[in-house]
Protein backbone atom coordinates (compact mmCIF):
# COMPACT_ATOMS: atom_id res chain seq x y z
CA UNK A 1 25.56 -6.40 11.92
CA UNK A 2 23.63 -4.32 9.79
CA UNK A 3 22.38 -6.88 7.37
CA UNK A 4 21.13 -9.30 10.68
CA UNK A 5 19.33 -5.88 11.77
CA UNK A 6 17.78 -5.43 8.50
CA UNK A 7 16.67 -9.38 8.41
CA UNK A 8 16.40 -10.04 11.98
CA UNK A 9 16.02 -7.39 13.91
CA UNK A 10 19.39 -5.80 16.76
CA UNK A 11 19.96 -9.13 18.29
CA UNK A 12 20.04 -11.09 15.64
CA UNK A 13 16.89 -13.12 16.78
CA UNK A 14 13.93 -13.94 14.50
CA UNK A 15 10.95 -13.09 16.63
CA UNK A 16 7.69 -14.75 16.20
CA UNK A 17 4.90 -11.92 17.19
CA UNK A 18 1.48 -13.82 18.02
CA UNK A 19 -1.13 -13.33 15.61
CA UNK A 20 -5.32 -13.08 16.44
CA UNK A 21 -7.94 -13.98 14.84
CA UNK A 22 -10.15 -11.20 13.83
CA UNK A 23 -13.79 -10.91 12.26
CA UNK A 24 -15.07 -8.88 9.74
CA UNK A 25 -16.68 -6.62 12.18
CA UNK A 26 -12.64 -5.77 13.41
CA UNK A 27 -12.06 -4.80 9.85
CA UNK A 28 -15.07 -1.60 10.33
CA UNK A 29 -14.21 -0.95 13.34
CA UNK A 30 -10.27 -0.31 12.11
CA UNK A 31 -11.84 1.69 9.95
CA UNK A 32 -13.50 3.69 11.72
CA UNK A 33 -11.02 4.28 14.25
CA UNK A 34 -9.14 5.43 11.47
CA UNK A 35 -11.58 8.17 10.36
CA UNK A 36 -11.63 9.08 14.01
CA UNK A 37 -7.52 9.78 13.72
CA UNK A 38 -8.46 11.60 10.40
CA UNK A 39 -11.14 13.84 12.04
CA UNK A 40 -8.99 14.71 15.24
CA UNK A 41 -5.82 15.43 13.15
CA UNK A 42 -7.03 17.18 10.13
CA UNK A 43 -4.04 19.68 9.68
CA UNK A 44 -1.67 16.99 9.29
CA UNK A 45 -3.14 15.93 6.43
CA UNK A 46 -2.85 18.69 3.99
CA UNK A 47 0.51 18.61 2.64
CA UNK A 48 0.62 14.88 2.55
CA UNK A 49 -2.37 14.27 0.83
CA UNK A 50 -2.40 16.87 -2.02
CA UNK A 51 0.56 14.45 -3.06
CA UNK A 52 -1.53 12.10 -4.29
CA UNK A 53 -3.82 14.41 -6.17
CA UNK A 54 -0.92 16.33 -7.73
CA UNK A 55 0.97 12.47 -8.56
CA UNK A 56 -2.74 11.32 -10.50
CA UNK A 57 -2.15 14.44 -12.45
CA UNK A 58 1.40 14.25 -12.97
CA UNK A 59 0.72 10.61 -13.79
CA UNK A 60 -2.06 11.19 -16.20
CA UNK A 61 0.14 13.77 -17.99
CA UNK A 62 3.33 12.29 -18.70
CA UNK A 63 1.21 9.29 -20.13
CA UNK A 64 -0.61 11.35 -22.08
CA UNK A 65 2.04 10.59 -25.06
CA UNK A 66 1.18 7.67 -27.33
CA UNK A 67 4.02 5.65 -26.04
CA UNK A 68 3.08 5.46 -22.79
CA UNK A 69 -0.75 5.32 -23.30
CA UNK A 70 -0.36 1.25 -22.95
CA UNK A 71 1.24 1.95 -19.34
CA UNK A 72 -1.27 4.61 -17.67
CA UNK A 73 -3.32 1.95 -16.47
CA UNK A 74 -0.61 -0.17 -15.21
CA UNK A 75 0.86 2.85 -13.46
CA UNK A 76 -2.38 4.13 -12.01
CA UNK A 77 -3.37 0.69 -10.42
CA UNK A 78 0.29 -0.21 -9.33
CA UNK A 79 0.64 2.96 -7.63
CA UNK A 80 -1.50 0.95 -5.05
CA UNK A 81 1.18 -1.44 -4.66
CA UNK A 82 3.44 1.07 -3.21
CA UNK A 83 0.69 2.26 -1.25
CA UNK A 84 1.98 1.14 2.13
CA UNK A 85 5.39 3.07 2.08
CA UNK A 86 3.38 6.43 1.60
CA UNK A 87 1.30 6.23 4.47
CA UNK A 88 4.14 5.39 7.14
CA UNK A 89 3.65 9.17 8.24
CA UNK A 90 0.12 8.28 8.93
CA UNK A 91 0.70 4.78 10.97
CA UNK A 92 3.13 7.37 12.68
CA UNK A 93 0.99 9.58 13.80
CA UNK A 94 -1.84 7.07 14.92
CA UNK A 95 1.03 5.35 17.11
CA UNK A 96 1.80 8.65 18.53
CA UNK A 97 -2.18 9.48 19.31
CA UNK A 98 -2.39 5.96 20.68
CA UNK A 99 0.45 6.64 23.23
CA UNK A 100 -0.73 9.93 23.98
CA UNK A 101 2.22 11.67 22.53
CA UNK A 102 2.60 14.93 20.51
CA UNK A 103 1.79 14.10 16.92
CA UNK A 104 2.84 17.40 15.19
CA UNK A 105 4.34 17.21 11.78
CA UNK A 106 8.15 17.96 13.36
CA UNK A 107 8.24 14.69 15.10
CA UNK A 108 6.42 12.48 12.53
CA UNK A 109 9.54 14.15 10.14
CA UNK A 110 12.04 12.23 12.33
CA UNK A 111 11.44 9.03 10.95
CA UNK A 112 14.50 8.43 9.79
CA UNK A 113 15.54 8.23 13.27
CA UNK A 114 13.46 4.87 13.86
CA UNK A 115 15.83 2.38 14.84
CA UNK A 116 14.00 0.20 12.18
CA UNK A 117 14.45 2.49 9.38
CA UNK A 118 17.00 0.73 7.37
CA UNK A 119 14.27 -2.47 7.64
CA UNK A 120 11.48 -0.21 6.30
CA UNK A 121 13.31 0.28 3.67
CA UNK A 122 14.09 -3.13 2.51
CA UNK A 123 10.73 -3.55 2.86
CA UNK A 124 10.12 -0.44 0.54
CA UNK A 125 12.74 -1.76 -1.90
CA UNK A 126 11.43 -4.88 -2.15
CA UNK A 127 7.62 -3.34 -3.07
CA UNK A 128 9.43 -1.35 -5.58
CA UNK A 129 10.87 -4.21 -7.05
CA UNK A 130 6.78 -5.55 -7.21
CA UNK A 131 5.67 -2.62 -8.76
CA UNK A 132 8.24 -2.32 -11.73
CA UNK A 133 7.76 -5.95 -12.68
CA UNK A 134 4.20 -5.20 -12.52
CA UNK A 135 5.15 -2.32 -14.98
CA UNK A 136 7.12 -5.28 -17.34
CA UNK A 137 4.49 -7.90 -17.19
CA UNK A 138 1.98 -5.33 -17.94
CA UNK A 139 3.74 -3.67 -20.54
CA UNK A 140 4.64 -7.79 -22.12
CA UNK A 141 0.85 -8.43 -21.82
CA UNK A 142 -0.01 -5.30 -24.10
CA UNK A 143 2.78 -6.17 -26.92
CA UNK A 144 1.85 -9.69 -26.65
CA UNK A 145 -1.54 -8.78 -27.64
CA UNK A 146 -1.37 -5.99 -30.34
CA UNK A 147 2.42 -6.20 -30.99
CA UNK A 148 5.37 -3.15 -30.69
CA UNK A 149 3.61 -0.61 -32.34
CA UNK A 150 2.34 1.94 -29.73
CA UNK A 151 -1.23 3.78 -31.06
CA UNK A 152 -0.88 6.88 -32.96
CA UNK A 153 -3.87 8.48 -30.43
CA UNK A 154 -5.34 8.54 -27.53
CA UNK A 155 -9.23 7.69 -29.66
CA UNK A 156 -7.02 4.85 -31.23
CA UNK A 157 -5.33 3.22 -28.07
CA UNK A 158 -9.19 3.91 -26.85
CA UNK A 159 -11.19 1.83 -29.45
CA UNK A 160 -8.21 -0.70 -29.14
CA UNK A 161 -9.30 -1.41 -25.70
CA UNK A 162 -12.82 -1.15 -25.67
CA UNK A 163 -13.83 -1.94 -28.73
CA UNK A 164 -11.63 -5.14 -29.47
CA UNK A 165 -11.75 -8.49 -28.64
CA UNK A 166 -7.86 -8.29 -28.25
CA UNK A 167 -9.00 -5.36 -25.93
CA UNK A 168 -11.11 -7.36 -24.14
CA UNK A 169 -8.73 -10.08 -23.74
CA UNK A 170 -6.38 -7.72 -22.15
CA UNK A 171 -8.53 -6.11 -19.62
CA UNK A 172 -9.49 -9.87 -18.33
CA UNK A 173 -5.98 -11.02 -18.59
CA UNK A 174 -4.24 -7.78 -16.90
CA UNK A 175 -6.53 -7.19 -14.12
CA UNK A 176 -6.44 -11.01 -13.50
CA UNK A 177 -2.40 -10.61 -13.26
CA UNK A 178 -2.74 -7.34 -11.36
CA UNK A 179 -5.26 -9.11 -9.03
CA UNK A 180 -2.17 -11.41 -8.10
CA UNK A 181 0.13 -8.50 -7.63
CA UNK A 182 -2.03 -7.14 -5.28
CA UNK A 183 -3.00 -10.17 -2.85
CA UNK A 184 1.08 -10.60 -2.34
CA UNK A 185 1.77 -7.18 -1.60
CA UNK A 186 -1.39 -7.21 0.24
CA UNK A 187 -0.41 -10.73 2.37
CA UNK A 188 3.29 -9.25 2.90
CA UNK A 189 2.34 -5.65 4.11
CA UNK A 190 -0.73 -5.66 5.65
CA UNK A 191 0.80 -5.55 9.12
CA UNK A 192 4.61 -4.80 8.24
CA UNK A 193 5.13 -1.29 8.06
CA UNK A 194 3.09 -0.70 11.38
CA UNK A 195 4.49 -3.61 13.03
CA UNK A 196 8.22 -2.05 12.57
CA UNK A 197 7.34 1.09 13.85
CA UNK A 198 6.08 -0.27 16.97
CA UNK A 199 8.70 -2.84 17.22
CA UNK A 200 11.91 -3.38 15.78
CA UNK A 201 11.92 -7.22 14.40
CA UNK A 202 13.63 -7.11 11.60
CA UNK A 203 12.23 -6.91 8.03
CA UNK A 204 12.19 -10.82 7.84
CA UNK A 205 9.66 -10.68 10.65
CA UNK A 206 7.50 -8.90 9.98
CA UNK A 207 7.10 -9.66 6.81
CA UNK A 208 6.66 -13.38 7.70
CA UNK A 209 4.19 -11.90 10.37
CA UNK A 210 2.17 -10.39 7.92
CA UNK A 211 1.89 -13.48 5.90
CA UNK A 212 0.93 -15.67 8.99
CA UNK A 213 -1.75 -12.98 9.57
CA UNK A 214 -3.41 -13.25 6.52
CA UNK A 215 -3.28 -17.01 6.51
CA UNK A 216 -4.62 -16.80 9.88
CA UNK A 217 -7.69 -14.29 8.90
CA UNK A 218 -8.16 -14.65 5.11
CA UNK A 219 -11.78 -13.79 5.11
CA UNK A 220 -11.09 -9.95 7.44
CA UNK A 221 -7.68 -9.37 5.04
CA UNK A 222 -9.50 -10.45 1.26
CA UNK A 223 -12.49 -7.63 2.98
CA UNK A 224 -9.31 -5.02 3.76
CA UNK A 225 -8.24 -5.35 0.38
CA UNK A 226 -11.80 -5.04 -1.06
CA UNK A 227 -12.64 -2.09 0.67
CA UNK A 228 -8.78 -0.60 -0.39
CA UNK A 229 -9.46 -1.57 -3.94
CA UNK A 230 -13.28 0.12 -3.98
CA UNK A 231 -11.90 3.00 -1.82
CA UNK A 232 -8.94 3.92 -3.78
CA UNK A 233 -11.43 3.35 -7.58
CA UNK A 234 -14.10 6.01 -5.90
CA UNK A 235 -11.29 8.15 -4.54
CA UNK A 236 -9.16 8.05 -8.40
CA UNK A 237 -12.50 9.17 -10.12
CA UNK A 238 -12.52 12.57 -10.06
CA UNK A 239 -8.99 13.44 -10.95
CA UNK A 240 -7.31 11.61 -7.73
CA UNK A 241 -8.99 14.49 -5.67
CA UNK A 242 -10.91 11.81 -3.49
CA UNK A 243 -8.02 10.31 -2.30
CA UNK A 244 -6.94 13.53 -0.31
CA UNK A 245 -9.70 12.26 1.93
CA UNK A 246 -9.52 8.23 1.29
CA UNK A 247 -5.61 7.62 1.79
CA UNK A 248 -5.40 9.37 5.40
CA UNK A 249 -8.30 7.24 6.64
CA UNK A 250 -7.05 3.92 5.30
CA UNK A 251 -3.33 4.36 6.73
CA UNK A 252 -4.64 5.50 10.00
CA UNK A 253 -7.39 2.37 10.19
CA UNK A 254 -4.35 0.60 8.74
CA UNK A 255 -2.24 1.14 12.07
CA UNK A 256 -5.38 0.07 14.02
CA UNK A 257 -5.99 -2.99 11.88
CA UNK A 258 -2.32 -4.16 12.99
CA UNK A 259 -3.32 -3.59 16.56
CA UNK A 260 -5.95 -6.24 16.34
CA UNK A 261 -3.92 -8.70 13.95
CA UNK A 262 -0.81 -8.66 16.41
CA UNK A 263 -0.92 -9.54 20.03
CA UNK A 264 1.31 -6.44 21.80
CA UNK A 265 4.84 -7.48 22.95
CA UNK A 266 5.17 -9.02 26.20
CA UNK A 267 6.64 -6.60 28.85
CA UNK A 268 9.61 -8.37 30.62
CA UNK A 269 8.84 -8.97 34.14
């Protein structure tokens, strides 16, 4: 029964949630909805969000060494791909605000309570999964191109890069593989995460439902990405401290972006 819950949802039933079509103007205004969840919760946000800081650091030091120099790219950008599972405190607490419930920390920690926890995370498992081939392809790309042998310094592994036409080659090549990475996590968790937490489908379903609402808006979705992509660059710049501010905003305009993807269950009469 558990592995039907996990695909299917408690009854066993694939559900088929109705999808809208959206314009780009939905996409702003789920953003700025989201900034408005951001600027009426602010308090919630400061031990989440100085986990992202603290991970660029941590990141940016333990690739510091020359073997892993190749991979702090890689790592940086594919944190994005994992992205989604971070924020389900924030779709959490815009749920709660939309309902008119109490959105204190305490109850957002319950989470693992959801009735659709073990589908979040097969979802979460399977992003995982996304992110470390990432890691392999990106790591085959680099020894592909310049062979085995790590660089003996950062100013090496620099001029490699920038001042190569192998480097070249590579930047082109990896952000062109990265670029598919992203639109599939994009297409299978735009709505997914949110759509569990407000109703438990199954992972299947909403993962298929978050496929069949990008296919259904691929102009609003490509802009949602575009906006993630330039939001999370600006936000990385200066030592990951931006993203304190940018990561709250986009999980909460995330949540509202779902409500105008997915038409609300129907209430039995």
């Amino acid at each position: 029964m558990t592995t039907f819950h996990v695909l299917s949802g408690p009854n066993a039933d694939v559900v088929h949630p109705e999808i809208r079509k959206i314009g780009i103007a939905d996409v702003f205004d789920a953003l700025r909805l989201g900034f408005e969840d951001f600027r009426e919760k602010p308090s919630h946000y400061v031990f989440l969000c100085l986990i992202y800081p603290v991970a660029g650091v941590v990141l940016m030091t333990w690739s510091a060494g020359a073997n892993m120099l190749p991979l702090l790219y890689p790592l940086a950008s594919g944190f994005a791909l994992i992205g989604p599972v971070a924020a389900l405190a924030l779709y959490e607490i815009s749920r709660r605000r939309e309902l008119g419930m109490d959105a204190r920390w305490p109850h957002v920690f319950r989470l693992h309570r959801h009735p659709a926890i073990p589908s979040i995370l097969a979802v979460a498992g399977l992003l995982f999964v996304i992110f470390i081939v990432w890691l392999l392809v990106a790591q085959a790309l680099y020894i592909t191109i310049f062979g085995p042998t790590p660089p003996a310094t950062i100013a090496e592994f620099w001029n490699n890069i920038v001042g190569t036409e192998e480097g070249w080659n590579l930047i082109i090549v990896g952000n062109a593989v990265g670029f598919v990475f992203a639109v599939i996590v994009l297409a299978i968790s735009v709505v997914t995460f949110p759509l569990l937490l407000d109703r438990d489908v199954g992972a299947l379903a909403a993962i298929e439902t978050s496929v069949r609402a990008t296919l259904a808006n691929p102009i609003p979705v490509a802009t949602w990405g575009l906006i993630i992509a330039a939001g999370l660059l600006i936000g990385s710049i200066p030592i990951f401290v931006g993203l304190a501010v940018i990561i709250p905003i986009f999980g909460h305009a995330t949540w509202h972006l779902y409500r105008k993807l997915v038409e609300p269950a129907r209430t039995a009469r």
